[in-house]
C-alpha atoms as a PDB file:
ATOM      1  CA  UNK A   1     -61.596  31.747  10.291  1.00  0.00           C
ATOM      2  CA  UNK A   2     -65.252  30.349   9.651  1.00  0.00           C
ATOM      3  CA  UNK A   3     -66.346  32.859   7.693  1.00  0.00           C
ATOM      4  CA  UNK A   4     -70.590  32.902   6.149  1.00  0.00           C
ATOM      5  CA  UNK A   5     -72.909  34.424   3.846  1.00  0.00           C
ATOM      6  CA  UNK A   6     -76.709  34.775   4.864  1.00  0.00           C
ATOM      7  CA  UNK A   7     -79.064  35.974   2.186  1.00  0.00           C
ATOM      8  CA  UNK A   8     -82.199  36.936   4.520  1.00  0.00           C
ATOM      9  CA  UNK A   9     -85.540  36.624   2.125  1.00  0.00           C
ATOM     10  CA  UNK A  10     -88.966  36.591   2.473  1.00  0.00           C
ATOM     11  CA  UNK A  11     -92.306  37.337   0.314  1.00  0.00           C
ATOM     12  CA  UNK A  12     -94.050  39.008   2.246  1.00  0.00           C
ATOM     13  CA  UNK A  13     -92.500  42.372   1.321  1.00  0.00           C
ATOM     14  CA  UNK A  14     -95.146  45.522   1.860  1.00  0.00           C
ATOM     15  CA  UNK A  15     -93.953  47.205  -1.120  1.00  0.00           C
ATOM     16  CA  UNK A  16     -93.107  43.954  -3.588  1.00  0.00           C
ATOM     17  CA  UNK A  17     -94.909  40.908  -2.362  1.00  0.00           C
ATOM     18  CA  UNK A  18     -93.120  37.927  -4.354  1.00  0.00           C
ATOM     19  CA  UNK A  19     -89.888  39.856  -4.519  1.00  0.00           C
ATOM     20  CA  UNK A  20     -87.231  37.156  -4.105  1.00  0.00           C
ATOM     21  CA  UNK A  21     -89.064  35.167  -6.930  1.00  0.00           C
ATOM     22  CA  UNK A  22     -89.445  38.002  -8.994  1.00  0.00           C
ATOM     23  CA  UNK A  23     -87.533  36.819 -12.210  1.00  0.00           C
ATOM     24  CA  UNK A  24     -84.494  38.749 -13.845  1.00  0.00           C
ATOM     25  CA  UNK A  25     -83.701  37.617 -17.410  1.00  0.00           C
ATOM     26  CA  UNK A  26     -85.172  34.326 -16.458  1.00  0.00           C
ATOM     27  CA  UNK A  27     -83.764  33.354 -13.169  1.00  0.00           C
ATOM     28  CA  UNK A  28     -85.365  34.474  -9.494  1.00  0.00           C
ATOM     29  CA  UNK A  29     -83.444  37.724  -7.962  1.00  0.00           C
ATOM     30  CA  UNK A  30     -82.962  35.106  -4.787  1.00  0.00           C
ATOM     31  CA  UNK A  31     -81.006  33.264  -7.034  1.00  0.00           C
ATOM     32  CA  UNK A  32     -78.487  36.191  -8.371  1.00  0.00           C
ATOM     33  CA  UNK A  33     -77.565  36.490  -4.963  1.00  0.00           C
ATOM     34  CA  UNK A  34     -76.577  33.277  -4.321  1.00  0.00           C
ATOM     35  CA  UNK A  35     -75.094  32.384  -7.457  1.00  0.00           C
ATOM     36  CA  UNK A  36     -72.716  35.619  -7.410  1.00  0.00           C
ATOM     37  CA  UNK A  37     -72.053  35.698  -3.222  1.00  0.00           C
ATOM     38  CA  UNK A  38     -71.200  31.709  -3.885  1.00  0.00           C
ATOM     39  CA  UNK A  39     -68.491  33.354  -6.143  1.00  0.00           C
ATOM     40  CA  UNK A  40     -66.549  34.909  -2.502  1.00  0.00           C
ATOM     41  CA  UNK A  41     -63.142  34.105  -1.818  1.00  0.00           C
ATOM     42  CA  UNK A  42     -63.659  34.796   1.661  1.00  0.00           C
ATOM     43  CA  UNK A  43     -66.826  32.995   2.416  1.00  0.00           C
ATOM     44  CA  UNK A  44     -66.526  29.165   3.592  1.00  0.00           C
ATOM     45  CA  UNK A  45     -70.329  28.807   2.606  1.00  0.00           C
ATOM     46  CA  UNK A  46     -73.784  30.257   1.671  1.00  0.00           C
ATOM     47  CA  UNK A  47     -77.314  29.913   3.011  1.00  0.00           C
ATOM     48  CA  UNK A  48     -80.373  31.343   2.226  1.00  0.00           C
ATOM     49  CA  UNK A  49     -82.701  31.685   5.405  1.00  0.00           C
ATOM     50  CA  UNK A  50     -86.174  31.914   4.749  1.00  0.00           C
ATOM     51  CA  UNK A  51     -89.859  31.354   6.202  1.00  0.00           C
ATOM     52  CA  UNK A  52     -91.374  30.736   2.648  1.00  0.00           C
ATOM     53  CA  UNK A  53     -91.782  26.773   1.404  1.00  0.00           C
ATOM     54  CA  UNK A  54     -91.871  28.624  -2.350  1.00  0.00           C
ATOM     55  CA  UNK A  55     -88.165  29.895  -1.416  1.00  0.00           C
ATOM     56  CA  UNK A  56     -86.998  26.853  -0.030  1.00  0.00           C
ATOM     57  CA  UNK A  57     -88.051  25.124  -2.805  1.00  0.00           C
ATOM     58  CA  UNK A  58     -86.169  26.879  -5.232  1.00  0.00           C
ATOM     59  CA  UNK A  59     -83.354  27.441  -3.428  1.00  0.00           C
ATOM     60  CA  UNK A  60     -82.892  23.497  -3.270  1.00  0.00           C
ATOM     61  CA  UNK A  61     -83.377  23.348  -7.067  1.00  0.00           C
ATOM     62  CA  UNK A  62     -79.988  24.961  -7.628  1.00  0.00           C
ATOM     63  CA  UNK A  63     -78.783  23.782  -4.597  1.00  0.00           C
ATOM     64  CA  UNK A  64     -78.269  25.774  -2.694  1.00  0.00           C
ATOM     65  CA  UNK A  65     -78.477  25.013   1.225  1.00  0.00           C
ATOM     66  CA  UNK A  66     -81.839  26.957   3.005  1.00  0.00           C
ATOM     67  CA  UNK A  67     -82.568  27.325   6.611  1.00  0.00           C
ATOM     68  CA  UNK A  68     -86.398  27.734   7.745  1.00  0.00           C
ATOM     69  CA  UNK A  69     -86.601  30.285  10.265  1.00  0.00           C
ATOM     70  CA  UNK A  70     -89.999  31.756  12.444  1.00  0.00           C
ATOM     71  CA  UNK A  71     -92.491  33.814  10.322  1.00  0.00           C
ATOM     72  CA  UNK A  72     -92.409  36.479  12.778  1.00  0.00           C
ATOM     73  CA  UNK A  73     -88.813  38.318  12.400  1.00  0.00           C
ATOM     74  CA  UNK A  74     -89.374  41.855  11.775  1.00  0.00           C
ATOM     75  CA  UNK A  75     -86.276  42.490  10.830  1.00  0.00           C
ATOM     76  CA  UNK A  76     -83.187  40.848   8.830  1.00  0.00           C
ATOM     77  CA  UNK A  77     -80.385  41.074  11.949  1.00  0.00           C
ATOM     78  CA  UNK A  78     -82.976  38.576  13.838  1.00  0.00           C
ATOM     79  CA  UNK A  79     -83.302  36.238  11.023  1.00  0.00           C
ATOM     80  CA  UNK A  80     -79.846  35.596  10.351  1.00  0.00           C
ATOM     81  CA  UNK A  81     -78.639  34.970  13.537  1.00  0.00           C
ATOM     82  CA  UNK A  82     -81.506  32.350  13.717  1.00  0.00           C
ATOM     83  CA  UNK A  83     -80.340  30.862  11.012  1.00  0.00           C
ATOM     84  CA  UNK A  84     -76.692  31.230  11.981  1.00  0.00           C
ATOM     85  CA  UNK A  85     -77.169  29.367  15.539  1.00  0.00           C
ATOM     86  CA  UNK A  86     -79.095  26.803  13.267  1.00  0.00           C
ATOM     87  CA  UNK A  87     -76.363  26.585  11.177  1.00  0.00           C
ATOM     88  CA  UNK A  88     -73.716  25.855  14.225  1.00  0.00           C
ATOM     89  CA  UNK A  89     -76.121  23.161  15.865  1.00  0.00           C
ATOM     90  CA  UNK A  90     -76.339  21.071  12.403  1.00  0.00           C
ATOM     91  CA  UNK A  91     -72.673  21.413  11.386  1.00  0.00           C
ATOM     92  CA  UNK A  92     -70.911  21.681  14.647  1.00  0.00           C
ATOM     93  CA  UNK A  93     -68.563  24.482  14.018  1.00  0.00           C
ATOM     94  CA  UNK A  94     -68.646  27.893  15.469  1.00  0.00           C
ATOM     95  CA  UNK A  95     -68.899  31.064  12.980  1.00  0.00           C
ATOM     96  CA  UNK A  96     -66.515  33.769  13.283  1.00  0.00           C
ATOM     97  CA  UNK A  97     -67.817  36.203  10.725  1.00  0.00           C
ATOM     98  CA  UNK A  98     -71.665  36.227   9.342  1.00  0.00           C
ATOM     99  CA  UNK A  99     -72.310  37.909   6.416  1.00  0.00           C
ATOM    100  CA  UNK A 100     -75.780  39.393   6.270  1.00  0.00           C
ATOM    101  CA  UNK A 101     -76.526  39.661   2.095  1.00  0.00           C
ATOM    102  CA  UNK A 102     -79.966  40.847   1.457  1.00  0.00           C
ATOM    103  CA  UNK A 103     -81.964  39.174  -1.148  1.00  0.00           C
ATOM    104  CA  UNK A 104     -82.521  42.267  -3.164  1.00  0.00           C
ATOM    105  CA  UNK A 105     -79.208  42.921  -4.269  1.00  0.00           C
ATOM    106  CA  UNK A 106     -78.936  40.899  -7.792  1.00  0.00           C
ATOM    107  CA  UNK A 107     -76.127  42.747  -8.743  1.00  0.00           C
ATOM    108  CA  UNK A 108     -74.048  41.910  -5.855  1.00  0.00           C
ATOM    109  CA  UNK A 109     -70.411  41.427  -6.635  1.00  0.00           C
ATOM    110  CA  UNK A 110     -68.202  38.795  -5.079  1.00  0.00           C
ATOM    111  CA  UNK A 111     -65.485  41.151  -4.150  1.00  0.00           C
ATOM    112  CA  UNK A 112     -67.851  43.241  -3.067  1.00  0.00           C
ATOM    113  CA  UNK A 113     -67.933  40.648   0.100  1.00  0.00           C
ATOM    114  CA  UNK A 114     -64.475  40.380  -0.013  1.00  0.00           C
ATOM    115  CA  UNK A 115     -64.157  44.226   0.393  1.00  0.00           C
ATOM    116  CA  UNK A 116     -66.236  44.075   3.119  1.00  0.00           C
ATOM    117  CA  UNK A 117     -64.923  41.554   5.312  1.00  0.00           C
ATOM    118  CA  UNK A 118     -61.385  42.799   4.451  1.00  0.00           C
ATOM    119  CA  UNK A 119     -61.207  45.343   7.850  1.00  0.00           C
ATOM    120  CA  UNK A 120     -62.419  42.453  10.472  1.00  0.00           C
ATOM    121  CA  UNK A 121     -59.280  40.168   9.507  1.00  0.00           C
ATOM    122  CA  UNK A 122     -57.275  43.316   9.256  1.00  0.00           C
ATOM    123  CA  UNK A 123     -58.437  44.338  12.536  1.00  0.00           C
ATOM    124  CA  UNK A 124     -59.737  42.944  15.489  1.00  0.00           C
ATOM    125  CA  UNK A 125     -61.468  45.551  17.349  1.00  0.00           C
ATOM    126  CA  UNK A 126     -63.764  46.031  14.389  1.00  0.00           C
ATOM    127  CA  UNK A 127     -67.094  44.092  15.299  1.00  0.00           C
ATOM    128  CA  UNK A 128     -69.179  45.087  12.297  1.00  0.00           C
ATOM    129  CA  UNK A 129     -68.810  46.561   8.678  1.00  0.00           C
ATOM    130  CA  UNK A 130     -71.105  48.689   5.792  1.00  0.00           C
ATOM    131  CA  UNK A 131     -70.673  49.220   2.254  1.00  0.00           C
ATOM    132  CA  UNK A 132     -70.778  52.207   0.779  1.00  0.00           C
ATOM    133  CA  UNK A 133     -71.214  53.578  -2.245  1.00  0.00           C
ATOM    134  CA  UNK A 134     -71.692  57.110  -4.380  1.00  0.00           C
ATOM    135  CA  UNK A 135     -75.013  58.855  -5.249  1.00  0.00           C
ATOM    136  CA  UNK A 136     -75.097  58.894  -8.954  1.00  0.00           C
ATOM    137  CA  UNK A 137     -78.316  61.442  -9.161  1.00  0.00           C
ATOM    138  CA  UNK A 138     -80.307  64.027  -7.122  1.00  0.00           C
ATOM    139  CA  UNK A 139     -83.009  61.563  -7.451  1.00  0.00           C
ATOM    140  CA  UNK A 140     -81.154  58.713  -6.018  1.00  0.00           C
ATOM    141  CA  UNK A 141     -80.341  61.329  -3.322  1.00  0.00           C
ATOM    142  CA  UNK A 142     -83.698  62.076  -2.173  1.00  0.00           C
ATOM    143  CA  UNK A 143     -84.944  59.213  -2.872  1.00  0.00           C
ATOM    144  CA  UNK A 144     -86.065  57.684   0.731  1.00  0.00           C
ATOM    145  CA  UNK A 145     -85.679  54.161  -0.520  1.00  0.00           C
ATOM    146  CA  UNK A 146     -81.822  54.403  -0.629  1.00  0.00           C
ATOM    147  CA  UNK A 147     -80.462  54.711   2.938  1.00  0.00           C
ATOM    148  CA  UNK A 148     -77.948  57.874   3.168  1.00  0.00           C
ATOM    149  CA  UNK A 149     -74.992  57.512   5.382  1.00  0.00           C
ATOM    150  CA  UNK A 150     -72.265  60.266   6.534  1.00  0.00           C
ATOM    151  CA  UNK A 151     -68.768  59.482   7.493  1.00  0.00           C
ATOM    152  CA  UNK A 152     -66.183  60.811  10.029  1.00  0.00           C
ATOM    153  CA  UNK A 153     -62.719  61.300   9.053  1.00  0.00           C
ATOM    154  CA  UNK A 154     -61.591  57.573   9.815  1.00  0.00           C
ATOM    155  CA  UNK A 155     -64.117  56.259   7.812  1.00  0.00           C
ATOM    156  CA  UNK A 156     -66.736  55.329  10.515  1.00  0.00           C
ATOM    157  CA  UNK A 157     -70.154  56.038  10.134  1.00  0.00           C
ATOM    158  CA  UNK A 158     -71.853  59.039  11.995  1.00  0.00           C
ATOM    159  CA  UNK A 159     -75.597  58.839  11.010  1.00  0.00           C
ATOM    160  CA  UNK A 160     -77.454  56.575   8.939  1.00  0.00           C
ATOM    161  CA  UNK A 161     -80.870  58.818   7.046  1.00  0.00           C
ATOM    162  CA  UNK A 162     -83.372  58.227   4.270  1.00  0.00           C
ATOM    163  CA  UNK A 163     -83.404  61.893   4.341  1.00  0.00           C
ATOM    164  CA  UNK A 164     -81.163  63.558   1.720  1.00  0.00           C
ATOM    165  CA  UNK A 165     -77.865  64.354   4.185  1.00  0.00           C
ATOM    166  CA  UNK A 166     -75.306  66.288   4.027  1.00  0.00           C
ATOM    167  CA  UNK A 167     -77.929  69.026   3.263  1.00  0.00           C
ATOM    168  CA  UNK A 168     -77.661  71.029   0.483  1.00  0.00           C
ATOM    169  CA  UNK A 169     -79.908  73.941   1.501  1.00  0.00           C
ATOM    170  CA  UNK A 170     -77.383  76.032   3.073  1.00  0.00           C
ATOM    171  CA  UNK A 171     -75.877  76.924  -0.652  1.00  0.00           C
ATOM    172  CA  UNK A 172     -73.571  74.167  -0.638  1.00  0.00           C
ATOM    173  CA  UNK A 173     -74.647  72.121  -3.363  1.00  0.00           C
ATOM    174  CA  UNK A 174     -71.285  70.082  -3.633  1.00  0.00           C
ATOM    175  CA  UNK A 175     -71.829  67.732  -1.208  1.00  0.00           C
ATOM    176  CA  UNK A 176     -70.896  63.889  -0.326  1.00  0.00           C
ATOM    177  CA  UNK A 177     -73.897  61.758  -1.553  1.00  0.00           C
ATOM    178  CA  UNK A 178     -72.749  58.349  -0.166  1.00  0.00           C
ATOM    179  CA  UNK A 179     -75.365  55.322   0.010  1.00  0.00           C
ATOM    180  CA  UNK A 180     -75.226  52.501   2.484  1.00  0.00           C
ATOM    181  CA  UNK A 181     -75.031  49.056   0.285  1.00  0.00           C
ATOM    182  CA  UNK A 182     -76.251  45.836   2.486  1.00  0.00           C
ATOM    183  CA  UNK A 183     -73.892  43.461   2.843  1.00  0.00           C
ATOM    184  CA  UNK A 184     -73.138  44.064   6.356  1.00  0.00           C
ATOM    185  CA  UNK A 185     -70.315  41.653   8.194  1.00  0.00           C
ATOM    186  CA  UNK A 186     -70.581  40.710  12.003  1.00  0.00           C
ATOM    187  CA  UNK A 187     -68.752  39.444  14.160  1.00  0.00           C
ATOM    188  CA  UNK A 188     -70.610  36.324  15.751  1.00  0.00           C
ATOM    189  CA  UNK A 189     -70.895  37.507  19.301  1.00  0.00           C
ATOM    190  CA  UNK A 190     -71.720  40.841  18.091  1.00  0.00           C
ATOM    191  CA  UNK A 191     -74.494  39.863  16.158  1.00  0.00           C
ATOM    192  CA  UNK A 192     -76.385  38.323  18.578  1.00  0.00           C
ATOM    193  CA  UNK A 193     -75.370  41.268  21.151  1.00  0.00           C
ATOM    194  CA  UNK A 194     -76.818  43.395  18.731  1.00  0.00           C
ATOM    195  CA  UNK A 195     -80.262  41.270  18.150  1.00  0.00           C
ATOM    196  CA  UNK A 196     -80.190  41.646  22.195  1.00  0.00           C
ATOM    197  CA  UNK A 197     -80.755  45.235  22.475  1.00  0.00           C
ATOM    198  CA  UNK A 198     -84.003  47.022  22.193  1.00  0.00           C
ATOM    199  CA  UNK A 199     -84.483  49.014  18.770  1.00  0.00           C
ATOM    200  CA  UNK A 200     -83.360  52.701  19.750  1.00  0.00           C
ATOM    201  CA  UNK A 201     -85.480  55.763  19.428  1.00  0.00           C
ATOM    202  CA  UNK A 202     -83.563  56.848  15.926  1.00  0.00           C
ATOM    203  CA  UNK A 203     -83.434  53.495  14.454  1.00  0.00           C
ATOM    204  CA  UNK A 204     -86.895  53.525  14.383  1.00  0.00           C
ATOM    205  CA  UNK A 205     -87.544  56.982  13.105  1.00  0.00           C
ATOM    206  CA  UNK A 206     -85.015  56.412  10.472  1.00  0.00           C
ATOM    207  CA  UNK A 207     -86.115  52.580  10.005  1.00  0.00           C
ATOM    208  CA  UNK A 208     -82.414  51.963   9.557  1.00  0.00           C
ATOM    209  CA  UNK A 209     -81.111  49.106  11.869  1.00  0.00           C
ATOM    210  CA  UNK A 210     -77.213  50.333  12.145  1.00  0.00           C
ATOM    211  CA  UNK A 211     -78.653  53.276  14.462  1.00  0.00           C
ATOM    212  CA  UNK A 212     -79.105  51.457  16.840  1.00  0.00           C
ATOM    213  CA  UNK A 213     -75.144  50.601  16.925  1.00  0.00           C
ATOM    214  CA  UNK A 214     -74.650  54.262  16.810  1.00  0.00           C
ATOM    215  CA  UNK A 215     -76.958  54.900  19.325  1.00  0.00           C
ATOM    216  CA  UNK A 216     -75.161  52.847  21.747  1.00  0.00           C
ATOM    217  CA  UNK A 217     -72.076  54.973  21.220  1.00  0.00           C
ATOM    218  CA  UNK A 218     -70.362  52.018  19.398  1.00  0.00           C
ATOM    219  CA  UNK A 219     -68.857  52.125  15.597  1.00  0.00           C
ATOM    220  CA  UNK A 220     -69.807  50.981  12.259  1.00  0.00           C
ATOM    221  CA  UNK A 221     -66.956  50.726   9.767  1.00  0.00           C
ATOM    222  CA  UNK A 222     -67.596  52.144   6.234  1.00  0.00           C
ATOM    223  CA  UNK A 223     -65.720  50.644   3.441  1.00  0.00           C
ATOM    224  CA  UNK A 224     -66.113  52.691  -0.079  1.00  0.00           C
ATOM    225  CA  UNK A 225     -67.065  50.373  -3.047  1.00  0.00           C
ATOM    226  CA  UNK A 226     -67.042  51.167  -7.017  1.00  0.00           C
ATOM    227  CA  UNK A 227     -69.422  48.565  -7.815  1.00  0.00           C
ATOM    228  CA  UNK A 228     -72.244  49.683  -9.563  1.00  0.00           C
ATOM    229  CA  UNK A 229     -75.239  48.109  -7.861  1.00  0.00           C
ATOM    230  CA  UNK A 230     -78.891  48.790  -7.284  1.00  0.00           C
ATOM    231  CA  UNK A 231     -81.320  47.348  -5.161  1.00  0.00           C
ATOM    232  CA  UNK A 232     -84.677  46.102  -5.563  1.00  0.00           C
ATOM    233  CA  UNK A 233     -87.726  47.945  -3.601  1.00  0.00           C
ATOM    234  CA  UNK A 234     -90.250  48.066  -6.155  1.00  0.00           C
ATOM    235  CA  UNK A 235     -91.547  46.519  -9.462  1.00  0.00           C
ATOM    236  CA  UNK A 236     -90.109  49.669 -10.930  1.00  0.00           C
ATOM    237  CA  UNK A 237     -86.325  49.174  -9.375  1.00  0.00           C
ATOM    238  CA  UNK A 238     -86.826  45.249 -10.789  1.00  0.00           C
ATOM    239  CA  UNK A 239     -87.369  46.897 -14.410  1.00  0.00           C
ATOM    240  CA  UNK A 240     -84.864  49.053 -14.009  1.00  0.00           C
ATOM    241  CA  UNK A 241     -82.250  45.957 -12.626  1.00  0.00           C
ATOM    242  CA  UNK A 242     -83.414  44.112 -15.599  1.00  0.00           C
ATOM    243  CA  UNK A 243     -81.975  46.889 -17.810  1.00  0.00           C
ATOM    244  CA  UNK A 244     -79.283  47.494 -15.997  1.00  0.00           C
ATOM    245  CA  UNK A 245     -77.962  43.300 -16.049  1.00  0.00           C
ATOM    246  CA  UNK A 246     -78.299  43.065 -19.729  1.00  0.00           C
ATOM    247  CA  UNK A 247     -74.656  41.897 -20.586  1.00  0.00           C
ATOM    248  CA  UNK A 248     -73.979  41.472 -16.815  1.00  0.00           C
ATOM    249  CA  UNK A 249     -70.336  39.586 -17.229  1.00  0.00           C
ATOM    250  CA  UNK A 250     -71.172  37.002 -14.348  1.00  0.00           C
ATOM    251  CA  UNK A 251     -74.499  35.812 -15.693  1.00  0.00           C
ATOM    252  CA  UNK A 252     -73.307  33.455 -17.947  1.00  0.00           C
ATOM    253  CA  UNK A 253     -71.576  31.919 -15.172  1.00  0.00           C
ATOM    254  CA  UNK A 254     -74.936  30.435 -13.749  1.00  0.00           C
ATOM    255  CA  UNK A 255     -77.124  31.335 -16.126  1.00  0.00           C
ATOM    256  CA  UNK A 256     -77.820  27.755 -17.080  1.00  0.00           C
ATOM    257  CA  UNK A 257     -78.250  26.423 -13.440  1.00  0.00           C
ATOM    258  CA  UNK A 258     -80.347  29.307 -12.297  1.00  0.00           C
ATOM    259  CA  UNK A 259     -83.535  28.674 -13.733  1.00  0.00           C
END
């Protein structure tokens, strides 16, 4: 099994232009990523796909490989599998599983990846997998930054919101506060299936691309995480990361060859 990591990333973010640059205790976030998904048992390799010379440019200082893509994906599904089929023409094997990491994760955990890819090997009818992970606050909960998911009974999800759900305003305050955490396995041929189809009526309410596998009437696999992660959407979330990493036990792993 060929299996890869793709860290989408781009600076032209509406709410944190510079963001995979944007330095935690001294090293780019971009870099985190890498440095920690590199860490994967499961993954043969790592790329960070980019339209940005300033990312590519770093990226090759630690060296790590970097695939230009087009300036014009809207979304991170479309850049990866551009980078993907680049990936296949310039090293002449075929991917099995593709990893899709985003680039604001810096606390992403290597087994986190390995938790995540663990149903498609177990299981071959499973074409594409979420993290998940629990709400720690009623502010995290409502917070429409953090993308809410609810679960059937088999662990699959049912609806993807950046609306507080389950509600809570029927009296029932104890309720499951589960967040979807990006790093999102796919099966090859689903991916680019996927990238196929025209963004569904929900998915772009919701701005959440998995609803538009729901939509279909096909199934995303939830797999429950401990990690303790947080993502970065805002100058604010990068102070709070910054907090959050001090004593970070993989840091001074790649401290030294991050910078």
């Amino acid at each position: 099994m060929n299996a890869i990591g793709i860290i989408p990333a781009r600076m032209a973010s509406s709410r944190f232009p510079g963001k995979p640059l944007a330095p935690i205790h001294g090293i780019p976030m971009i870099g985190h990523v890498w440095f920690r998904c590199k860490m994967s048992k499961t993954l043969d390799e790592v790329y960070i796909a980019t339209c940005d010379e300033a990312v590519r440019q770093y990226a090759e200082s630690i060296g790590a490989q970097c695939i230009m893509t087009a300036d014009t994906h809207e979304r991170a599904t479309d850049r990866t599998a551009e980078a993907m089929l680049k990936i296949e023409a310039s090293s002449g094997r075929r991917t099995d599983i593709v990893v899709m990491i985003q680039g604001d994760e810096p606390m992403t955990l290597p087994e986190m990846i390995d938790e995540a890819i663990a149903p498609m090997t177990a299981d071959s009818t499973v074409n594409v997998v979420n993290l998940m992970a629990h709400i720690d606050s009623l502010e995290d909960f409502e917070d429409p930054n953090e993308v809410k998911v609810v679960v059937d009974l088999k662990g699959d999800a049912l609806y993807f919101s950046r609306e507080p759900v389950p509600s809570r305003k029927k009296g029932v305050t104890d309720v499951p506060m589960l967040k979807q955490v990006c790093i999102i396995p796919f099966r090859r041929d689903y991916l680019l299936r996927f990238n196929a189809l025209k963004p569904t009526p929900l998915e772009i309410i919701e701005s959440v691309d998995m609803m538009r596998i729901l939509e279909h009437g096909e199934k995303v696999r939830m797999v429950m995480t401990d990690a303790r992660t947080a993502s970065v959407d805002t100058p604010e979330d990068l102070a709070c990361v910054v907090d959050m990493m001090q004593g970070d036990p993989l840091l001074p792993r790649y401290a030294a060859s991050g910078r």
